[in-house]
N, C-alpha and C. Protein backbone atom coordinates (compact mmCIF):
# COMPACT_ATOMS: atom_id res chain seq x y z
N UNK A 1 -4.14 -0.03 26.59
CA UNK A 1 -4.79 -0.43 25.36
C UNK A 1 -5.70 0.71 24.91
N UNK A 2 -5.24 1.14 23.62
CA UNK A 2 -6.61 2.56 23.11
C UNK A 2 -7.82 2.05 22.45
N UNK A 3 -8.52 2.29 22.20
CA UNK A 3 -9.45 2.06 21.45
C UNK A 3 -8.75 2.96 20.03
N UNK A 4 -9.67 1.52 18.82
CA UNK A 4 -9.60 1.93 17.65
C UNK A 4 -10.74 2.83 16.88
N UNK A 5 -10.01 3.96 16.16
CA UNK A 5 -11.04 4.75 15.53
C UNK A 5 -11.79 4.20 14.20
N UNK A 6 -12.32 4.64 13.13
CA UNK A 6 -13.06 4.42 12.36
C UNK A 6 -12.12 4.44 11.73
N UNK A 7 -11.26 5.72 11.56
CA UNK A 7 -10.03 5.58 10.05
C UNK A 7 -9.35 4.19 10.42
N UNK A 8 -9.12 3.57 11.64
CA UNK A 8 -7.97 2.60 11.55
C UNK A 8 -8.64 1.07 11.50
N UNK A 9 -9.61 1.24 11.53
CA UNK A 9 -10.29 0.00 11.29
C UNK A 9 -10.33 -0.81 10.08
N UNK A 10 -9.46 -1.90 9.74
CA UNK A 10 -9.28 -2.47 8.54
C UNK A 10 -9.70 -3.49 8.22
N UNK A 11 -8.98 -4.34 8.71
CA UNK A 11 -8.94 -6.22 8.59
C UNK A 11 -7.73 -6.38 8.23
N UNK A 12 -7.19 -8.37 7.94
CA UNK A 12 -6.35 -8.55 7.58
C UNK A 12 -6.51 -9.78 6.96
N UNK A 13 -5.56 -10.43 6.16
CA UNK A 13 -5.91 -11.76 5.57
C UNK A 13 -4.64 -12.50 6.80
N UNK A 14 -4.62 -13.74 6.74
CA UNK A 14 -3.82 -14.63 6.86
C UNK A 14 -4.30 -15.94 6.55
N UNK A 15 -2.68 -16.63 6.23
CA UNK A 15 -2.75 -18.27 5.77
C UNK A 15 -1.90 -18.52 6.75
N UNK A 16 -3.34 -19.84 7.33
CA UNK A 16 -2.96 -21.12 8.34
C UNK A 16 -1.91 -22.13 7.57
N UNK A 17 -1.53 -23.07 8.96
CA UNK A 17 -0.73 -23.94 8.21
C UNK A 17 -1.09 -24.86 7.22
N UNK A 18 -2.64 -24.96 7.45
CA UNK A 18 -3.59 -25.58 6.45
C UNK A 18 -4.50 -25.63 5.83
N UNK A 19 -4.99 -25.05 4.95
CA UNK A 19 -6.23 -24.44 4.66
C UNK A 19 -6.42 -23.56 4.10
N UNK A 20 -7.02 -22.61 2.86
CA UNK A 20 -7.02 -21.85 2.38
C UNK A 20 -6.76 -20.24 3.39
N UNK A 21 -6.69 -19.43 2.69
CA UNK A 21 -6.18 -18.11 3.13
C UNK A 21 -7.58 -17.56 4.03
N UNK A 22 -7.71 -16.61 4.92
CA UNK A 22 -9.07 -16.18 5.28
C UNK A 22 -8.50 -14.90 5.59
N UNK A 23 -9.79 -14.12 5.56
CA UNK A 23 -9.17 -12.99 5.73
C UNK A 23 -10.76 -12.30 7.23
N UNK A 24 -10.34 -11.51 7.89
CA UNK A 24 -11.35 -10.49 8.86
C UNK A 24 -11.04 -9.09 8.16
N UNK A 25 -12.34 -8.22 8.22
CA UNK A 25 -12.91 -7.15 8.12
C UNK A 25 -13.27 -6.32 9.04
N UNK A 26 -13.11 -5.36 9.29
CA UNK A 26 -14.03 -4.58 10.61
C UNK A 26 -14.36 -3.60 9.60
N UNK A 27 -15.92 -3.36 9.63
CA UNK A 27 -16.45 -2.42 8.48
C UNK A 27 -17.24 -1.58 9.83
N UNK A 28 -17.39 -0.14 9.24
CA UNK A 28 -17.94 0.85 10.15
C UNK A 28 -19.49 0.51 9.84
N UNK A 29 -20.09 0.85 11.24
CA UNK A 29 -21.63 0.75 10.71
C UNK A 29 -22.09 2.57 11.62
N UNK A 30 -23.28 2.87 11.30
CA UNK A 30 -23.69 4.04 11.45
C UNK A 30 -24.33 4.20 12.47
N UNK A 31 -23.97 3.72 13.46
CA UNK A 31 -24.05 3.29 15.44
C UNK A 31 -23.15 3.81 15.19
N UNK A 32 -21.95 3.61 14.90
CA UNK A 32 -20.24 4.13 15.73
C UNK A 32 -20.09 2.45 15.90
N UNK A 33 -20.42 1.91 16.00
CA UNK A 33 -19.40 0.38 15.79
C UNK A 33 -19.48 -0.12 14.57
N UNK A 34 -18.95 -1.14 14.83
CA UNK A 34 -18.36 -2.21 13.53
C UNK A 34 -19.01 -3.36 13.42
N UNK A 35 -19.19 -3.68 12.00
CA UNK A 35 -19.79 -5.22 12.04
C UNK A 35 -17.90 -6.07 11.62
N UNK A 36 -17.67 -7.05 12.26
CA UNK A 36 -16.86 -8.26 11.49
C UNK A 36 -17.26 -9.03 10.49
N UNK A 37 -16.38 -9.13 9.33
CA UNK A 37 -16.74 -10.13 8.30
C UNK A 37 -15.63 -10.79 8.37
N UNK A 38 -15.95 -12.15 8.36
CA UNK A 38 -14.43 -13.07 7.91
C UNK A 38 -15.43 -14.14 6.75
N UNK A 39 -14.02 -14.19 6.22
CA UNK A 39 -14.24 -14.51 4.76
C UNK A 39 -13.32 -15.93 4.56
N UNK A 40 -13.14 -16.93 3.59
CA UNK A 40 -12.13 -18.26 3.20
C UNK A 40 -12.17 -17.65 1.68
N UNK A 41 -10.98 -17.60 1.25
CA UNK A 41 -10.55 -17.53 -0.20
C UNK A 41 -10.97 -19.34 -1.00
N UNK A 42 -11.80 -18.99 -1.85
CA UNK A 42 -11.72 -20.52 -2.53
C UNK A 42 -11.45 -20.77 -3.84
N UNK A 43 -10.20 -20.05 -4.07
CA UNK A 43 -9.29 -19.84 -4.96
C UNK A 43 -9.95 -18.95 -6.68
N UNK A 44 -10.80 -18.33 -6.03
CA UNK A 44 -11.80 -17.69 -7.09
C UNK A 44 -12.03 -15.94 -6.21
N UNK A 45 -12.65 -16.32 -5.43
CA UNK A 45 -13.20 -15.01 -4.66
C UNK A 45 -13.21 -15.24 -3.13
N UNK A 46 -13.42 -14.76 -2.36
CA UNK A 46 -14.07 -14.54 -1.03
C UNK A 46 -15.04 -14.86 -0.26
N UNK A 47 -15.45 -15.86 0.57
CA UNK A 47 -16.30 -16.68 0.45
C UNK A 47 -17.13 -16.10 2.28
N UNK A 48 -17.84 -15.31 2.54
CA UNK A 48 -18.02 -15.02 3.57
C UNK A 48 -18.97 -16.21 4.56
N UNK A 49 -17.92 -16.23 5.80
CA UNK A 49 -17.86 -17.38 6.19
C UNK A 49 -19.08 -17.03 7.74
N UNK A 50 -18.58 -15.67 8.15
CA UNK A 50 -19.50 -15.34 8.94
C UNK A 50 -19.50 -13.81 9.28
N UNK A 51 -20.72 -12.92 10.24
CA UNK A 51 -20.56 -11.74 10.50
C UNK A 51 -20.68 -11.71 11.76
N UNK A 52 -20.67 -10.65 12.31
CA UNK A 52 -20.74 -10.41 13.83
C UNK A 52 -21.02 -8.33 13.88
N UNK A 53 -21.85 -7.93 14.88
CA UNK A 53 -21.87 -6.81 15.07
C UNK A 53 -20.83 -6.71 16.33
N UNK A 54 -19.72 -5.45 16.32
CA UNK A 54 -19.05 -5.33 17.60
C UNK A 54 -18.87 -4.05 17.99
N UNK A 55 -19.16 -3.71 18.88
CA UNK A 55 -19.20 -1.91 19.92
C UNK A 55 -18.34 -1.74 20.23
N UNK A 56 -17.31 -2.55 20.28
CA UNK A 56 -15.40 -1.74 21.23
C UNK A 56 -14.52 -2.74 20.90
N UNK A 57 -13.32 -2.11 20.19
CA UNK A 57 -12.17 -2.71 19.38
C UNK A 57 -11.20 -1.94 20.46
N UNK A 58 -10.29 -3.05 20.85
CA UNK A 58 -8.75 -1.90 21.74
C UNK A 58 -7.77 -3.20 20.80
N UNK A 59 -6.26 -2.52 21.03
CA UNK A 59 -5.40 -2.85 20.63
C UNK A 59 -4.78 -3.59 21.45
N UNK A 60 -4.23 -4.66 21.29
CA UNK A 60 -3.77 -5.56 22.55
C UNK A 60 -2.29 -5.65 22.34
């Protein structure tokens, strides 16, 4: 498993079998880690649902 760099750090959306769409974020912060944002689409905009600070992303 590598660790992820800053360029590859994205997010992604997905839709559950029920429930509006949500999407995660991994945004760079100026430590060298990432904060998480996940978000619920409520058929308008992006509705941030919660954050999290995180120090080490690997690829599974």
């Amino acid at each position: 498993m590598s660790e992820l760099s800053v360029a590859e750090a994205n997010g992604f959306v997905y839709e559950p079998v029920r429930g509006p769409k949500r999407k995660i974020e991994f945004e760079p912060r100026s430590d060298g880690g990432f904060e998480r944002i996940e978000a619920v689409w409520n058929g308008c905009q992006w509705r941030v649902t919660g954050r999290e600070v995180v120090t080490t992303m690997r690829r599974i």
